[in-house]
N, C-alpha and C. Protein backbone atom coordinates (compact mmCIF):
# COMPACT_ATOMS: atom_id res chain seq x y z
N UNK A 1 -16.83 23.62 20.19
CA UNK A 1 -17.54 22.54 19.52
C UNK A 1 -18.42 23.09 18.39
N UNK A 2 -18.80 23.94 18.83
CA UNK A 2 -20.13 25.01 17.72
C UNK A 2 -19.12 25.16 16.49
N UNK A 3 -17.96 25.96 16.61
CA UNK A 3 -17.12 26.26 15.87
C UNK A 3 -16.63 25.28 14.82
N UNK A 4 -16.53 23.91 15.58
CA UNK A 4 -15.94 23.14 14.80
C UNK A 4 -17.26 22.31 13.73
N UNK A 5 -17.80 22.01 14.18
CA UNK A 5 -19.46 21.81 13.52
C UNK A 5 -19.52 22.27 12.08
N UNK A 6 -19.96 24.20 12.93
CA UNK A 6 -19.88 25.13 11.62
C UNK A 6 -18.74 24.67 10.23
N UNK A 7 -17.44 24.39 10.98
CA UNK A 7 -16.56 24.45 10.00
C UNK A 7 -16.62 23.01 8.77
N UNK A 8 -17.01 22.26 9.87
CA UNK A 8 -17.03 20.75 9.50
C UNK A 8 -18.32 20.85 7.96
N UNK A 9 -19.48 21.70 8.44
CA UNK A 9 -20.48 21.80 7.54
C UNK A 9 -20.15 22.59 6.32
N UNK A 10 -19.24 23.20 6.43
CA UNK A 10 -18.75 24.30 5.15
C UNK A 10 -17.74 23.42 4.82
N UNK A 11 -16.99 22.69 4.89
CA UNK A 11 -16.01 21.64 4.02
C UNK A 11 -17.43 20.68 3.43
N UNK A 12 -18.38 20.16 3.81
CA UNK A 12 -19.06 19.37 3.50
C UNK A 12 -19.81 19.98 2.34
N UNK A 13 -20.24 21.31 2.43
CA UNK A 13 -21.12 22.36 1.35
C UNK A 13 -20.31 22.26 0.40
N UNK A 14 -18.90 22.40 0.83
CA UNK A 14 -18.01 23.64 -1.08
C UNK A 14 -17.27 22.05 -1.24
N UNK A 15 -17.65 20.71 -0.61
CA UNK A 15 -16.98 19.48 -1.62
C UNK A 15 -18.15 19.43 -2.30
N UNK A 16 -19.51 19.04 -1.84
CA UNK A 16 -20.74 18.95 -2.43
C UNK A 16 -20.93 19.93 -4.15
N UNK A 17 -20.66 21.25 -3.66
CA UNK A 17 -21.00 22.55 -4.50
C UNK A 17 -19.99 22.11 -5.80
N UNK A 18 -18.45 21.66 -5.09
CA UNK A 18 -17.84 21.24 -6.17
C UNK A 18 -18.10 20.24 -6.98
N UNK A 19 -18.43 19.55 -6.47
CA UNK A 19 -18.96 18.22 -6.95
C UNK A 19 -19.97 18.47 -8.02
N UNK A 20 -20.73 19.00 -7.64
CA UNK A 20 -21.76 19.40 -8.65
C UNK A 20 -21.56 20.02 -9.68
N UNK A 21 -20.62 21.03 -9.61
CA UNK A 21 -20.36 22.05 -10.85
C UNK A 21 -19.44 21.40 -11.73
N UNK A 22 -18.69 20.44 -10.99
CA UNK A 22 -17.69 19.32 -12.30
C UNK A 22 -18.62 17.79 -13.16
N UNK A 23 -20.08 17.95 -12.55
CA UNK A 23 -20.41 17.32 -12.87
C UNK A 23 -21.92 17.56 -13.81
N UNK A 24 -21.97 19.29 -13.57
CA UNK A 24 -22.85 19.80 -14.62
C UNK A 24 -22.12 20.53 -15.92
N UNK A 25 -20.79 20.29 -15.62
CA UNK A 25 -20.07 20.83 -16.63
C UNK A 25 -20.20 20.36 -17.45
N UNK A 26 -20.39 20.91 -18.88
CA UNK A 26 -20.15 20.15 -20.21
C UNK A 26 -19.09 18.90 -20.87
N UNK A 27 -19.35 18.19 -21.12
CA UNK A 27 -17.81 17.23 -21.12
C UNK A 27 -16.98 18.17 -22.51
N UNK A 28 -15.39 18.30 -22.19
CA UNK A 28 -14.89 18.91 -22.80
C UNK A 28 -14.37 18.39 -24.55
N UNK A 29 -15.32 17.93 -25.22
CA UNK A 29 -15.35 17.85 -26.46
C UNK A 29 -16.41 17.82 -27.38
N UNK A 30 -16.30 17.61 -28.58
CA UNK A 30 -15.43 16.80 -29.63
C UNK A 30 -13.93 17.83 -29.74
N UNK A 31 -13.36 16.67 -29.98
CA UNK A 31 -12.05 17.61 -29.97
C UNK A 31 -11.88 16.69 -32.31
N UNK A 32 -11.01 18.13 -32.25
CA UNK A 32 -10.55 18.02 -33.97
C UNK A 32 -9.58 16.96 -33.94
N UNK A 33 -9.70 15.97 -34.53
CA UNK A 33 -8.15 15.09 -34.45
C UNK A 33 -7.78 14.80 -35.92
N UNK A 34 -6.69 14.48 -36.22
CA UNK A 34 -5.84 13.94 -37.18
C UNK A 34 -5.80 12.60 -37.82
N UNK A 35 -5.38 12.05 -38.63
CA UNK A 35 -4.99 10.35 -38.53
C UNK A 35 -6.76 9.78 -38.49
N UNK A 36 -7.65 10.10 -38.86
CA UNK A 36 -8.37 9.73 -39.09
C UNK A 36 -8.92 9.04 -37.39
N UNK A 37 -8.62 9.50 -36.58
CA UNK A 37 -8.79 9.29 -34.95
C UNK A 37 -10.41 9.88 -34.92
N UNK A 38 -11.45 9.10 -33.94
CA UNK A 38 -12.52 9.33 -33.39
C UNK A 38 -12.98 8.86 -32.85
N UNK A 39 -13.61 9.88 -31.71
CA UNK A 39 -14.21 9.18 -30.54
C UNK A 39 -15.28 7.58 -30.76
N UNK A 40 -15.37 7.02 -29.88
CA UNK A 40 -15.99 5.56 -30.51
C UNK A 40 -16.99 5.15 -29.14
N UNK A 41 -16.47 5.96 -28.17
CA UNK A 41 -17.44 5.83 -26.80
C UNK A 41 -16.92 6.96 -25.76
N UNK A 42 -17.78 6.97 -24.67
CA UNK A 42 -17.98 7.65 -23.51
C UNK A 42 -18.58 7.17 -22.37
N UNK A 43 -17.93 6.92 -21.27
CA UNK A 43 -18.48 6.66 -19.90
C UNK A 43 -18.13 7.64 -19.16
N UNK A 44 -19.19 7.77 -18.15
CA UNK A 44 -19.35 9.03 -17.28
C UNK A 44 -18.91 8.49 -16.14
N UNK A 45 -17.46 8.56 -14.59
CA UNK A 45 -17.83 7.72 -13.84
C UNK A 45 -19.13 7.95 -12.95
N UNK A 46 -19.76 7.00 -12.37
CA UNK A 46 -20.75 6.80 -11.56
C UNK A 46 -20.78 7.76 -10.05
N UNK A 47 -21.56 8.79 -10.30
CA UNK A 47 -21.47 9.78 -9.00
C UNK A 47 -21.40 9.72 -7.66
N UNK A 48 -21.53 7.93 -7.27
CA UNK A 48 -20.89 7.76 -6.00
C UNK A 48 -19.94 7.12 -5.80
N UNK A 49 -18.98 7.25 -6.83
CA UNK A 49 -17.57 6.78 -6.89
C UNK A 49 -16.50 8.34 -6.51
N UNK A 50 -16.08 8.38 -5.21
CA UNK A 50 -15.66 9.28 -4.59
C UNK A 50 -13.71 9.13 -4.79
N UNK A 51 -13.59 8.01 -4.61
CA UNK A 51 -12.41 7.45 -4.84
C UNK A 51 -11.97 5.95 -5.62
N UNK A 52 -11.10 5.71 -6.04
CA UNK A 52 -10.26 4.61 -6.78
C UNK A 52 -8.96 3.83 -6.05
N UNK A 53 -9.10 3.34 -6.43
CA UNK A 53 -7.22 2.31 -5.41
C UNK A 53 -6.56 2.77 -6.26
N UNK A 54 -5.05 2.90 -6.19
CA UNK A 54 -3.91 3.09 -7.55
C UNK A 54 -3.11 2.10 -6.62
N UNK A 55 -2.01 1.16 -7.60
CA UNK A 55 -1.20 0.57 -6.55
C UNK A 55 -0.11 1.51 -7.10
N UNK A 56 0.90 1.97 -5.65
CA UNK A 56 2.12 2.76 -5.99
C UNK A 56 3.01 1.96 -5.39
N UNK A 57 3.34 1.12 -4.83
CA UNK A 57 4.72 -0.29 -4.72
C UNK A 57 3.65 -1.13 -4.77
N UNK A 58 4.61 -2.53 -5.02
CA UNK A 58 4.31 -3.70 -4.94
C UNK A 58 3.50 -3.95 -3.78
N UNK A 59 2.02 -4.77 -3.46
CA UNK A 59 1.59 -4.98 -2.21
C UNK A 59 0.43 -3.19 -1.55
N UNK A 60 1.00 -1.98 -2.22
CA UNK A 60 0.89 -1.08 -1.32
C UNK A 60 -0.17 -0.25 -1.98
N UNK A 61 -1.39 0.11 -1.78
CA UNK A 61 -2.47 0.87 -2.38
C UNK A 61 -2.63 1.94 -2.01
N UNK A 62 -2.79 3.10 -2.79
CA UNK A 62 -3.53 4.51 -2.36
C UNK A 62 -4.66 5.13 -2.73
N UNK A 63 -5.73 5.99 -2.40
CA UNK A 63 -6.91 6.17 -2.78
C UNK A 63 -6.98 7.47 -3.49
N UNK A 64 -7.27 7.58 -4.67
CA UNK A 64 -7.46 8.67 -5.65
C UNK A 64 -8.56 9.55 -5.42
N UNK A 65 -8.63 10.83 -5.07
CA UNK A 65 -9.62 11.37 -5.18
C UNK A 65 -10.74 12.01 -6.30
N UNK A 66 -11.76 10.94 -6.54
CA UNK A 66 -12.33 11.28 -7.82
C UNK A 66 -13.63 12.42 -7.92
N UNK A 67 -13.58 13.45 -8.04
CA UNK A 67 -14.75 14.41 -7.64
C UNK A 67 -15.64 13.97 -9.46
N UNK A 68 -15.38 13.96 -10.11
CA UNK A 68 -16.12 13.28 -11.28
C UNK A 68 -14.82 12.81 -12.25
N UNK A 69 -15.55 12.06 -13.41
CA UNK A 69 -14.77 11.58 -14.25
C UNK A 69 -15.35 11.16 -15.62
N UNK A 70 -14.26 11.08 -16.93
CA UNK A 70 -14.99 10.46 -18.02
C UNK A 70 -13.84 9.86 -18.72
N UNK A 71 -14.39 8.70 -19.24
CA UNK A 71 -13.21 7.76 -20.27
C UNK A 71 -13.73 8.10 -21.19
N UNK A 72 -12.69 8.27 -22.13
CA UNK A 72 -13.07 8.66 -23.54
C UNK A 72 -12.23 7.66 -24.20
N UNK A 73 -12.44 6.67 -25.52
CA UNK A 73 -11.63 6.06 -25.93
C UNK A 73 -11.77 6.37 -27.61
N UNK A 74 -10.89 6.30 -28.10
CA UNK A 74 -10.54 6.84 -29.86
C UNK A 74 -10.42 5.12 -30.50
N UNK A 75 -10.91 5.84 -31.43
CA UNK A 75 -10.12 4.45 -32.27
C UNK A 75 -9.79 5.04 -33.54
N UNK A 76 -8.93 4.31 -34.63
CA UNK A 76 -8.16 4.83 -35.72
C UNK A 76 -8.84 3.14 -36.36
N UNK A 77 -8.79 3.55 -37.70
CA UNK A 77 -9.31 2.56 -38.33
C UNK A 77 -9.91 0.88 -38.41
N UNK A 78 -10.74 0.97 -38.56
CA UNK A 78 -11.69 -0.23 -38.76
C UNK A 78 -12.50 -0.22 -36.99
N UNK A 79 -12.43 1.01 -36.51
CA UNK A 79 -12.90 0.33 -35.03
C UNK A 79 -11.78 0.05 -33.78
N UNK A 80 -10.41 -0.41 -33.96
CA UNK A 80 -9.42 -0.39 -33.59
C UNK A 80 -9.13 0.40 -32.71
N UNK A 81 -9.09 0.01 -30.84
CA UNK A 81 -8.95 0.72 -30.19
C UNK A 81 -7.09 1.64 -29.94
N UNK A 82 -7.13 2.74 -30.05
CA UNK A 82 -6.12 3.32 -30.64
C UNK A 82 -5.59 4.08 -28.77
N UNK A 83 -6.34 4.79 -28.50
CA UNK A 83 -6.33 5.14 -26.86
C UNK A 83 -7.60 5.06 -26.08
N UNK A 84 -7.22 4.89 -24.76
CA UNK A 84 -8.08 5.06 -23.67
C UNK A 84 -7.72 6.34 -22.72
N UNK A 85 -8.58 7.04 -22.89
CA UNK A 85 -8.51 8.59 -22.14
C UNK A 85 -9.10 8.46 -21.06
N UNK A 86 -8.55 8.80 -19.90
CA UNK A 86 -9.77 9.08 -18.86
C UNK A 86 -9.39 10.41 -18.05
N UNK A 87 -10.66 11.34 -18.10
CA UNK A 87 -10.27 12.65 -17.83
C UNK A 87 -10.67 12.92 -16.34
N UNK A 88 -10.59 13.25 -15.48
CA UNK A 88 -10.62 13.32 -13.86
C UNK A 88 -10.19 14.40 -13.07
N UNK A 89 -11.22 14.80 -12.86
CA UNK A 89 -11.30 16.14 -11.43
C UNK A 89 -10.95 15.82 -10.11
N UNK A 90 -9.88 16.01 -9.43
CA UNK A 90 -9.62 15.35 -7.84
C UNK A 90 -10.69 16.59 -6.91
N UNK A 91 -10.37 16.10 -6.05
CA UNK A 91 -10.94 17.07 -4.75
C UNK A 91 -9.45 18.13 -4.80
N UNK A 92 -10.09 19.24 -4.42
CA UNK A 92 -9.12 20.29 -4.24
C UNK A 92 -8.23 20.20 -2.95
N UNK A 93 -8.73 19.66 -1.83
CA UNK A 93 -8.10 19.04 -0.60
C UNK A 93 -6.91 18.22 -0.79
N UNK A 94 -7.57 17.01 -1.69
CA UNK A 94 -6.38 15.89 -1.87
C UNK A 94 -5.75 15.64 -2.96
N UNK A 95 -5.48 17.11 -3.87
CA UNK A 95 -4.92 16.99 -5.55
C UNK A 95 -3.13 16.25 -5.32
N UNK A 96 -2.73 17.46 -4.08
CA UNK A 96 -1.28 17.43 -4.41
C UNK A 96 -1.06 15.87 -4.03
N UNK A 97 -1.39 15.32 -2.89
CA UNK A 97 -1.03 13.99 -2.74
C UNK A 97 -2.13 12.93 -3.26
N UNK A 98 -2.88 13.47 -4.37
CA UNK A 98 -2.73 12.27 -5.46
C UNK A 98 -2.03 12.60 -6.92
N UNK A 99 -1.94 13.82 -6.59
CA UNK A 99 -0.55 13.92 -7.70
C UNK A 99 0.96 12.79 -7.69
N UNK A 100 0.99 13.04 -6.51
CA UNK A 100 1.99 12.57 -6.13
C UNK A 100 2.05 10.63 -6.32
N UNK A 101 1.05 10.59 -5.75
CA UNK A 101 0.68 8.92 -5.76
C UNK A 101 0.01 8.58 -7.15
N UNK A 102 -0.32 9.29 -7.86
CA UNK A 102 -0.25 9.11 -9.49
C UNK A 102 1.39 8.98 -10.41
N UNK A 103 2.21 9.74 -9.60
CA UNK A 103 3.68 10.20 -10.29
C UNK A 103 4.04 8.86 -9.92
N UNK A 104 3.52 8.42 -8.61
CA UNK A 104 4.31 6.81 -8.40
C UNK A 104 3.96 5.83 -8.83
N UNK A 105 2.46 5.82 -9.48
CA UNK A 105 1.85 4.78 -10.25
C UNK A 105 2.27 5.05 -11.47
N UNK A 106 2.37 6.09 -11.84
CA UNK A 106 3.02 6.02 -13.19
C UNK A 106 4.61 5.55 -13.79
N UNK A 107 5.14 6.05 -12.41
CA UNK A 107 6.70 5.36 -12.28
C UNK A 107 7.13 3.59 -12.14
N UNK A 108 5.33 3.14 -11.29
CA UNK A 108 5.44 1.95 -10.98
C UNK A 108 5.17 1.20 -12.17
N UNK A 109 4.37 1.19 -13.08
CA UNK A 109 3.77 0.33 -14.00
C UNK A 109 5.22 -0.33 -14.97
N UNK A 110 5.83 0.50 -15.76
CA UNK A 110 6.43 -0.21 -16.26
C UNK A 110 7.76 -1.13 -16.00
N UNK A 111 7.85 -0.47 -14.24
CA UNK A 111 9.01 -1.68 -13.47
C UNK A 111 8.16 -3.33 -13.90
N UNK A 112 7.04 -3.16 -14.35
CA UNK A 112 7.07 -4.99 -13.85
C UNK A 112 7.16 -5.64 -15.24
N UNK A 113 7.67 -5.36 -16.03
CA UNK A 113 8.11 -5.63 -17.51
C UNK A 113 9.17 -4.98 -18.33
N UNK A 114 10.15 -5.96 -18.99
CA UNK A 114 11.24 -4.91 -19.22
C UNK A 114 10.67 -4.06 -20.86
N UNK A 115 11.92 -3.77 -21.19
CA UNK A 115 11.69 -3.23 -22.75
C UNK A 115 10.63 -1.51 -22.62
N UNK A 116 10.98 -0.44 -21.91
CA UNK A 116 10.56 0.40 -21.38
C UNK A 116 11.46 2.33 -21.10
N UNK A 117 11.19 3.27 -21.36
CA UNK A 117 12.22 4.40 -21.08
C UNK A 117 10.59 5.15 -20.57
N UNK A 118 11.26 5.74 -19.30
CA UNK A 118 10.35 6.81 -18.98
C UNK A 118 11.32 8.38 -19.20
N UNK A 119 9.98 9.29 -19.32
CA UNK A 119 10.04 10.64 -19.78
C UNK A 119 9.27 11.80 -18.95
N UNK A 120 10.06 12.43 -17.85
CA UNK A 120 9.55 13.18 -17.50
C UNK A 120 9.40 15.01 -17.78
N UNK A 121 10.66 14.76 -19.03
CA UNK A 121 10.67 16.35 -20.15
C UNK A 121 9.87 16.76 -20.67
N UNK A 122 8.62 15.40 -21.62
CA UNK A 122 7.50 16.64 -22.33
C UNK A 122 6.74 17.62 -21.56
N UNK A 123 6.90 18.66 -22.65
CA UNK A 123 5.62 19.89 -22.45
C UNK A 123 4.49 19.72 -23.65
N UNK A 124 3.64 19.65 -23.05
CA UNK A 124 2.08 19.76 -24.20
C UNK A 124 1.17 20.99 -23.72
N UNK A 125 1.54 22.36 -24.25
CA UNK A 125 0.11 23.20 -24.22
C UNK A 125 0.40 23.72 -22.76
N UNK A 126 1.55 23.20 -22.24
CA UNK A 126 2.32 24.04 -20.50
C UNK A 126 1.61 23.32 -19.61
N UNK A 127 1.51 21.74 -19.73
CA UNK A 127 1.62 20.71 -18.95
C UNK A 127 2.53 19.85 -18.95
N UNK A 128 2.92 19.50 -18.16
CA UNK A 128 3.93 18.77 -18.11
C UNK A 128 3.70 16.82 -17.98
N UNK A 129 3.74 16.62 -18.47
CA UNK A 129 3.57 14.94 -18.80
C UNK A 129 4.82 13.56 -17.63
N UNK A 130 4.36 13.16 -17.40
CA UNK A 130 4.95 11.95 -16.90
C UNK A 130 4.77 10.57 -17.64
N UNK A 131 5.59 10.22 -18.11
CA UNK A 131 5.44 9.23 -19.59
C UNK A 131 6.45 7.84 -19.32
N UNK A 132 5.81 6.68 -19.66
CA UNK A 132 6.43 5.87 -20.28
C UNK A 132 6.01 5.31 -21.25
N UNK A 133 7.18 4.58 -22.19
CA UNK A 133 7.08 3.93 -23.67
C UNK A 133 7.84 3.03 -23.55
N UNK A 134 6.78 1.67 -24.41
CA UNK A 134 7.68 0.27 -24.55
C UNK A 134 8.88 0.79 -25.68
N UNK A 135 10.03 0.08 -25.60
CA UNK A 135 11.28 0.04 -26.74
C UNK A 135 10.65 -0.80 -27.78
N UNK A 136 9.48 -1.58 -27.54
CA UNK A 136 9.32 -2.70 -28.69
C UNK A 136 7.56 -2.86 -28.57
N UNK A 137 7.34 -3.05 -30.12
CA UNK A 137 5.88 -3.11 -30.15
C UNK A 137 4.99 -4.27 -29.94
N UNK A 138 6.60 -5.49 -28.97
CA UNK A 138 5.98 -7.13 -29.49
C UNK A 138 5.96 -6.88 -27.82
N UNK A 139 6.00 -6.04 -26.32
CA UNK A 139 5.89 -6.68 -25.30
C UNK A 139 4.74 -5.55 -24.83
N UNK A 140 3.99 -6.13 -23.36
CA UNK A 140 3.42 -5.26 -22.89
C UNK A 140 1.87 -5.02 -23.38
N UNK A 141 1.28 -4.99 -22.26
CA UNK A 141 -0.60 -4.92 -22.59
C UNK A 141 -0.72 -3.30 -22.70
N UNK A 142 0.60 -2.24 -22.65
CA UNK A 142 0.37 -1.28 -23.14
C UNK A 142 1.59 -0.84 -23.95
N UNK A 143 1.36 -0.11 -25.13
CA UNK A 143 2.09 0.13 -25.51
C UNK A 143 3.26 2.02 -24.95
N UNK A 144 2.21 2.62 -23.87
CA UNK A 144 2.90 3.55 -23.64
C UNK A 144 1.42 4.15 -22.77
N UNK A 145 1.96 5.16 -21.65
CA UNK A 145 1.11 5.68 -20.69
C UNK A 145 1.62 7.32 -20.44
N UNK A 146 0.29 8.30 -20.70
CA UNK A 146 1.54 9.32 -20.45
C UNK A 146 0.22 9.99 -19.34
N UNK A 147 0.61 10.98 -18.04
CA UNK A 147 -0.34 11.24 -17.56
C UNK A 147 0.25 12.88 -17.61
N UNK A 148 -1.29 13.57 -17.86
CA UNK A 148 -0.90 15.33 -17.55
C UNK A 148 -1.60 15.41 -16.58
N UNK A 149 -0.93 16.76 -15.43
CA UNK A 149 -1.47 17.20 -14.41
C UNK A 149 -2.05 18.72 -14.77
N UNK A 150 -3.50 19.09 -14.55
CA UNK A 150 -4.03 20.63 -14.65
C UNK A 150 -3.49 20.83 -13.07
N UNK A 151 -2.76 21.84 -12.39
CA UNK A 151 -2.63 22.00 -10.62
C UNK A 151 -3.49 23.54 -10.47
N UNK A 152 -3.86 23.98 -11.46
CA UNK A 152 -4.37 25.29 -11.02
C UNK A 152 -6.35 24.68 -10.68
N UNK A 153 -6.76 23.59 -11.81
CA UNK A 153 -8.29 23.04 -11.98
C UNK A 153 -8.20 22.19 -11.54
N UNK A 154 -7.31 21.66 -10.61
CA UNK A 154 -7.08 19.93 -10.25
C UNK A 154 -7.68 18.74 -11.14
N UNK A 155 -7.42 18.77 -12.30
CA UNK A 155 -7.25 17.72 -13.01
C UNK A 155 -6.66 16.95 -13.29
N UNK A 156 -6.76 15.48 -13.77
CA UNK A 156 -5.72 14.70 -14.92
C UNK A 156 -6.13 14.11 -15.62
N UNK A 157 -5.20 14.07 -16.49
CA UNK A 157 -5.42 13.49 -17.66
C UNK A 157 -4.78 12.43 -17.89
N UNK A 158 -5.04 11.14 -17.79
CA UNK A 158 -4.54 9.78 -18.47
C UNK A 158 -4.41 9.59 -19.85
N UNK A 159 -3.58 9.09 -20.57
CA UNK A 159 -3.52 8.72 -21.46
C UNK A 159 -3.05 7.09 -21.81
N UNK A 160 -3.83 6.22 -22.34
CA UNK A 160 -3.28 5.03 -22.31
C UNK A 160 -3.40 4.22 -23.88
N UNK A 161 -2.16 3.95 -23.84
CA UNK A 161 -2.13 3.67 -25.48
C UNK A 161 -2.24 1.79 -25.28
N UNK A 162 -3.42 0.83 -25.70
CA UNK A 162 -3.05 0.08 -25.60
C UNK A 162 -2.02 -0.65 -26.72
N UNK A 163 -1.59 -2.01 -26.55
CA UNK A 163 -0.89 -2.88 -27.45
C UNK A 163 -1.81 -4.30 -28.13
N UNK A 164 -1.73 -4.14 -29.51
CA UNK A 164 -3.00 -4.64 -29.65
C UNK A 164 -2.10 -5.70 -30.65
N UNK A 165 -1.15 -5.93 -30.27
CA UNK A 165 0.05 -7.12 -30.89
C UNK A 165 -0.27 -7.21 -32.39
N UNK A 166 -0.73 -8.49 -33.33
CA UNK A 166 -0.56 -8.14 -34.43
C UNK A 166 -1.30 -7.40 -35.10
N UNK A 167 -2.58 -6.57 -34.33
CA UNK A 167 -3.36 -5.88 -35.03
C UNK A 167 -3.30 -4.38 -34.69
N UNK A 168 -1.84 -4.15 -34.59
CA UNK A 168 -1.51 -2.84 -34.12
C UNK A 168 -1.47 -2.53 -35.55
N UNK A 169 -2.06 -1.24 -35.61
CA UNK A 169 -1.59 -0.33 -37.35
C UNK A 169 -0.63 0.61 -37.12
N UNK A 170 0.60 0.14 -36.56
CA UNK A 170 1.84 0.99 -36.80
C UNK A 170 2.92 -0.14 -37.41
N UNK A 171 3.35 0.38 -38.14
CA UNK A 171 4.44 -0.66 -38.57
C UNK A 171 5.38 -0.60 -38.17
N UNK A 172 6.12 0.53 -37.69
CA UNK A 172 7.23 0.37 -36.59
C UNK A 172 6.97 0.93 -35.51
N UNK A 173 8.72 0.92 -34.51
CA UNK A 173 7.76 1.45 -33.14
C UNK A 173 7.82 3.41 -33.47
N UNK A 174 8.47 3.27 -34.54
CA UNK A 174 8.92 5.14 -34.86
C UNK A 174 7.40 5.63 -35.35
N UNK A 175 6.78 4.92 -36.32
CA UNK A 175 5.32 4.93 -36.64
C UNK A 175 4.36 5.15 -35.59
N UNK A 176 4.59 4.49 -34.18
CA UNK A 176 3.52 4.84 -33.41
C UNK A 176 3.65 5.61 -32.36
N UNK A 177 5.31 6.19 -32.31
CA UNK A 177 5.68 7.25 -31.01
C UNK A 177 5.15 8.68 -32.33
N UNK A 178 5.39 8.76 -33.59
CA UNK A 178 4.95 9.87 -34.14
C UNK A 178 3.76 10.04 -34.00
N UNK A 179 2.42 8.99 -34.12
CA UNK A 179 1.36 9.13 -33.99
C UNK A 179 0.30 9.42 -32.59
N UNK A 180 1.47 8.92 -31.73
CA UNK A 180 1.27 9.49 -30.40
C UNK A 180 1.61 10.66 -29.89
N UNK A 181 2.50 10.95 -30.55
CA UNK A 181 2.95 12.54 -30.71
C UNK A 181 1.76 13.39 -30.64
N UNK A 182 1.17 12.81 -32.42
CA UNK A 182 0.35 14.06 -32.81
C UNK A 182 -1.06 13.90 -32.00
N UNK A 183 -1.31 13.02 -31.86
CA UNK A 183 -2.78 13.00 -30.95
C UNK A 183 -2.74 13.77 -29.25
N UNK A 184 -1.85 14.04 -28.64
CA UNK A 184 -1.33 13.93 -27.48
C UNK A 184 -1.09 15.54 -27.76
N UNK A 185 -0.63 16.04 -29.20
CA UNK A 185 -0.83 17.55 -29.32
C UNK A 185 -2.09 18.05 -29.71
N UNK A 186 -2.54 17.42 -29.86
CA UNK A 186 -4.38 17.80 -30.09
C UNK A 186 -5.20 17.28 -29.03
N UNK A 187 -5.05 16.52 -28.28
CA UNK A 187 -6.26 15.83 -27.27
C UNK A 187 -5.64 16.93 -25.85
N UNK A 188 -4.58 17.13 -25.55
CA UNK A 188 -4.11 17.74 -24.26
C UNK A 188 -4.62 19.26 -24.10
N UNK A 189 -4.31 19.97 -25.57
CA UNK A 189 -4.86 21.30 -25.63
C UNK A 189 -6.83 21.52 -25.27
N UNK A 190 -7.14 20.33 -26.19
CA UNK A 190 -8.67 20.04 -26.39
C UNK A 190 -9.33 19.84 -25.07
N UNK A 191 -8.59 18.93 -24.19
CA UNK A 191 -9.40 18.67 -22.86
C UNK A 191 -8.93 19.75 -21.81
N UNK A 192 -7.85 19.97 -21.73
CA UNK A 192 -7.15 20.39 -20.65
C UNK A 192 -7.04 22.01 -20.97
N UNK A 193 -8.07 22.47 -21.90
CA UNK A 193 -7.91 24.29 -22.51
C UNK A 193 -8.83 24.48 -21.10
């Protein structure tokens, strides 16, 4: 019983210890961007937010482990929200299976609307991305979602491009997979170095 106590109190110390050091860490920018892209806000999540719901099927919820977090959102001209970043440290305990239940939320989202190709080939900076993109710039409250996994720092990285219908500034959809390109090669290296 002593034994188990002891042990119980040292998982409780080095989540705590972790906790703390991801949350005295510096937030990892300004990052250099392109396209006239810049940061426009920052939220820190709230330090007793331990976990999040993700739905991964229809009906079926899983709990994300959030050891800290920050949304970062860009905008590209006039104010125009361009992405929503949110950068996130898991617990080192529960990375791989919210890796996993992230790979399924990310797989899940664009089943519930058609007009959609997912991509699990990109490399950015020797992360590997889990991606989907609408075929068309007229459907969908997003226009494309790509998530990177850090597995050595247990991080991720969200990326969420919204769809901002006629006040999107891409004129085609080739216009805004290039521009997602290039931000996605500068924001991944920038957060995730």
């Amino acid at each position: 019983m002593k034994t188990l106590i002891v042990f119980a109190l040292g998982l409780l110390l080095t989540s705590c210890a972790s906790r703390q050091a991801c949350l005295l860490k510096e937030p990892p920018y300004p990052c250099i961007l392109s396209n006239d892209i810049k940061l426009i806000q920052t939220d820190y999540l709230p330090v007793n937010n331990r976990y999040r719901d993700i739905m991964i099927q229809r009906g079926l919820t899983a709990k994300i482990s959030v050891n800290c977090g920050i949304r970062l959102l860009y905008s590209m001209k006039q104010n125009e929200i361009f992405a929503n970043v949110k950068y996130e440290m898991s617990d080192s305990i529960h990375y791989l299976r919210d890796k996993k239940n992230i790979i399924k939320y990310t797989t899940l989202l664009p089943i519930a609307e058609d007009s959609t190709e997912i991509d699990t080939s990109i490399i950015i900076s020797g992360f590997k991305t889990y991606e989907w993109t609408r075929t068309s710039l007229s459907v969908g409250q997003f226009l494309s979602l790509s998530v990177f996994f850090d597995d050595i720092n247990y991080r991720i990285l969200y990326v969420y491009f919204p769809n901002l219908g006629k006040n999107n500034s891409y004129s085609t959809l080739e216009d805004f997979k290039t521009k997602k390109a290039l931000f996605l090669s500068e924001i991944v290296p920038c957060l995730l170095k």
